[in-house]
C-alpha atoms as a PDB file:
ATOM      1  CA  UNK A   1      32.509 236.606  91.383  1.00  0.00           C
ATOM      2  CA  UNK A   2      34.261 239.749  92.146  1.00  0.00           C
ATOM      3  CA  UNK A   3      36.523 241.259  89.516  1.00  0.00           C
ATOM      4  CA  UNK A   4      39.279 243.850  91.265  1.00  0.00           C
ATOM      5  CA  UNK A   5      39.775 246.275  88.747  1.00  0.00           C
ATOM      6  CA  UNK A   6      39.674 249.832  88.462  1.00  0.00           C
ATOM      7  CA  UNK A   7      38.195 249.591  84.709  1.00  0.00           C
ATOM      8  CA  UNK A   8      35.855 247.243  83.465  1.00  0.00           C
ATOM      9  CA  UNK A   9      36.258 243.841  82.593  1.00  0.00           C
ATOM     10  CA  UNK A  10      37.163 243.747  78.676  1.00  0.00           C
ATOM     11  CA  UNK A  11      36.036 241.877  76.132  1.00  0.00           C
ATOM     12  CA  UNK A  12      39.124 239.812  75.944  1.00  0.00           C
ATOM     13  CA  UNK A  13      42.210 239.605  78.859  1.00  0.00           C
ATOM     14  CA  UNK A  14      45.573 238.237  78.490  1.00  0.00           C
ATOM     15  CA  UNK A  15      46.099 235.397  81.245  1.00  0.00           C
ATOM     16  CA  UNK A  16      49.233 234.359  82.656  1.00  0.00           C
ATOM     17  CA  UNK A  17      49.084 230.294  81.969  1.00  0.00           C
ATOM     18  CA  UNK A  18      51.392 227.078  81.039  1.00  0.00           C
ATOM     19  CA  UNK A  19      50.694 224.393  78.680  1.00  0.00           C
ATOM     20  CA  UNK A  20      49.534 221.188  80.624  1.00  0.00           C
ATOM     21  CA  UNK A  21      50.192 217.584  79.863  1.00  0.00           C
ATOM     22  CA  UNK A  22      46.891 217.315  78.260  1.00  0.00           C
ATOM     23  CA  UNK A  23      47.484 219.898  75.473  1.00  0.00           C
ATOM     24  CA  UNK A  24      45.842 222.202  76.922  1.00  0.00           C
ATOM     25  CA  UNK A  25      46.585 225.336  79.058  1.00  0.00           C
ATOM     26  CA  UNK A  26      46.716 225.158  82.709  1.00  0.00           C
ATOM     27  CA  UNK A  27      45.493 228.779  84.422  1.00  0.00           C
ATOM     28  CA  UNK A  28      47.754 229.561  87.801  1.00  0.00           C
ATOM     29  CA  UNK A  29      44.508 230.003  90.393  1.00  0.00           C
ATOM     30  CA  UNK A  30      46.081 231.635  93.417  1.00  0.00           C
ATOM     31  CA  UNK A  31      44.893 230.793  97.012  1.00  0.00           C
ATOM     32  CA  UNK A  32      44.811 234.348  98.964  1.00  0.00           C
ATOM     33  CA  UNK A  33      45.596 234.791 102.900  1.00  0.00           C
ATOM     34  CA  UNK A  34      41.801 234.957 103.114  1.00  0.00           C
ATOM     35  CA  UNK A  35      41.505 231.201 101.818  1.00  0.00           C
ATOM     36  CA  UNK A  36      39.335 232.425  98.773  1.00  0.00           C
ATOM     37  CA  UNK A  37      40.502 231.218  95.362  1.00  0.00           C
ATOM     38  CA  UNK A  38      41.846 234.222  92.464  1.00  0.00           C
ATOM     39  CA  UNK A  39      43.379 234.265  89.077  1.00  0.00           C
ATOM     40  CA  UNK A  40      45.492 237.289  87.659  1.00  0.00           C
ATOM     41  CA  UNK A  41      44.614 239.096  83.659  1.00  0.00           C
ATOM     42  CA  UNK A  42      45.595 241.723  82.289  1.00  0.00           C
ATOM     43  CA  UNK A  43      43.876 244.093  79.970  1.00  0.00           C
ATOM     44  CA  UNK A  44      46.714 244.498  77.614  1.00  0.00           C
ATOM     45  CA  UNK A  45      49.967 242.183  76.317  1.00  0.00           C
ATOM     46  CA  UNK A  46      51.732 245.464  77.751  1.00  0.00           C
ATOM     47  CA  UNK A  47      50.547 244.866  81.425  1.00  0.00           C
ATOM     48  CA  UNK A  48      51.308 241.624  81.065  1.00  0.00           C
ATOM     49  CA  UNK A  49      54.782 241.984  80.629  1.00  0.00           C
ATOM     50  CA  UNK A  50      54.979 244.730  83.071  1.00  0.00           C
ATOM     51  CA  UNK A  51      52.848 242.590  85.881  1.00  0.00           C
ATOM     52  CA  UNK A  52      53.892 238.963  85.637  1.00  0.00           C
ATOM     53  CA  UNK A  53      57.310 239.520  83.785  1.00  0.00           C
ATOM     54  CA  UNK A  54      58.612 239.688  80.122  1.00  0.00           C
ATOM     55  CA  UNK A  55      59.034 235.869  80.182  1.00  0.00           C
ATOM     56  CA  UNK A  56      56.047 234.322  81.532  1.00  0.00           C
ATOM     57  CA  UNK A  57      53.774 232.254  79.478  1.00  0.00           C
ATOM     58  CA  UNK A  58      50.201 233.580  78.349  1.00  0.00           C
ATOM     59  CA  UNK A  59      46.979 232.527  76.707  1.00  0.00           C
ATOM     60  CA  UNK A  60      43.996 235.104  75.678  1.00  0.00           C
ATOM     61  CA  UNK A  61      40.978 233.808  77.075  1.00  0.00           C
ATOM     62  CA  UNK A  62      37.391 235.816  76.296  1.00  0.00           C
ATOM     63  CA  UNK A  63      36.367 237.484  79.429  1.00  0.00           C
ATOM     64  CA  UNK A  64      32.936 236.002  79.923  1.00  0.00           C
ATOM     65  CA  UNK A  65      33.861 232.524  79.159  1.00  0.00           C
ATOM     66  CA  UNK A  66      36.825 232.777  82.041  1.00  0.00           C
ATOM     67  CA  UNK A  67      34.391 233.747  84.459  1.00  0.00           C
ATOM     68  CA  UNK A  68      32.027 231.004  83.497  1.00  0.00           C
ATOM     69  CA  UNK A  69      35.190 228.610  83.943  1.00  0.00           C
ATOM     70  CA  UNK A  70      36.549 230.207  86.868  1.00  0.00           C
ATOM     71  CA  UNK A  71      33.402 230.619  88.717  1.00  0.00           C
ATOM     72  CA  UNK A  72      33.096 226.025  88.200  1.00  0.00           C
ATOM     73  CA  UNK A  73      36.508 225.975  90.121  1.00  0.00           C
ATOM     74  CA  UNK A  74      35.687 227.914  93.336  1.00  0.00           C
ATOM     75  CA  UNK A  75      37.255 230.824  91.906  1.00  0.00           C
ATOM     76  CA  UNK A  76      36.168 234.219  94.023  1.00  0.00           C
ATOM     77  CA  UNK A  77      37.724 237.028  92.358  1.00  0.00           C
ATOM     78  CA  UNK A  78      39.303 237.919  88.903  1.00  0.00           C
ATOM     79  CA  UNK A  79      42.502 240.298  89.928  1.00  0.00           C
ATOM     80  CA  UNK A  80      43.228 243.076  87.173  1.00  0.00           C
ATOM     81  CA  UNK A  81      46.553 243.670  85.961  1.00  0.00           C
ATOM     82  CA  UNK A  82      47.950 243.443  89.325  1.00  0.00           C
ATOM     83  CA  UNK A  83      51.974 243.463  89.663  1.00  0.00           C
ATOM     84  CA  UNK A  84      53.243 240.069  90.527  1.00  0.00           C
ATOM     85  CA  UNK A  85      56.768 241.083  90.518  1.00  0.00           C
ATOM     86  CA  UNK A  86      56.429 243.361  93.189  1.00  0.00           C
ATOM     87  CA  UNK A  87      55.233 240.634  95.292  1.00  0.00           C
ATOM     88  CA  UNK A  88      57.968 238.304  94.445  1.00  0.00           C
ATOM     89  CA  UNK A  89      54.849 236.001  93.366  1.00  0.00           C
ATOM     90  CA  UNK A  90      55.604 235.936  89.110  1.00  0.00           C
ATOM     91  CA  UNK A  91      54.124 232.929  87.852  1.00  0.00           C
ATOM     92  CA  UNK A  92      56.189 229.706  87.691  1.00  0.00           C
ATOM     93  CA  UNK A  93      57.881 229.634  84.394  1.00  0.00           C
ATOM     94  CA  UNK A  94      57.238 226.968  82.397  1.00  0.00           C
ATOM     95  CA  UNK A  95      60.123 224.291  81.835  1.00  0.00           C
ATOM     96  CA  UNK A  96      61.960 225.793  84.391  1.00  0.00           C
END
């Protein structure tokens, strides 16, 4: 698992997700130009906001457990508070 970051991993990250039909929260896992699997987190509720956009849906998700998780679906790489809006790639609001 590679985590793109410029500062460690923290404890705790702030994932951009949507509530599923099972009562549960669904994780957007990205498919990169490479074929490899990612998810987006940011470090702080700030970021957040400032990566994925003030209106898209979030869950906090311990670091270590996400990797554990992410790392059963074919997930490659954990990206770090990267800017979605500047690549016209926000994630899906929910309900809309």
């Amino acid at each position: 698992m590679e985590v793109v970051s410029q500062e460690p991993l923290p404890p705790f990250v702030y994932v951009p997700a949507e509530p599923s039909d099972d009562d549960r929260m669904r994780i957007d896992v990205r498919r990169l130009t490479n074929g490899q699997k990612a998810i987006v987190v940011y470090s702080a509720l700030d970021r957040l906001r400032r990566g994925a956009g003030a209106d898209a849906r979030w869950m906090v998700a311990a670091s270590a457990e996400l990797v554990r998780l992410a790392s059963a679906q074919d997930v490659t790489r954990i990206l770090v508070d990267a800017d979605l809006t500047a690549t016209g790639t926000r994630p899906r609001r929910w309900g809309a």
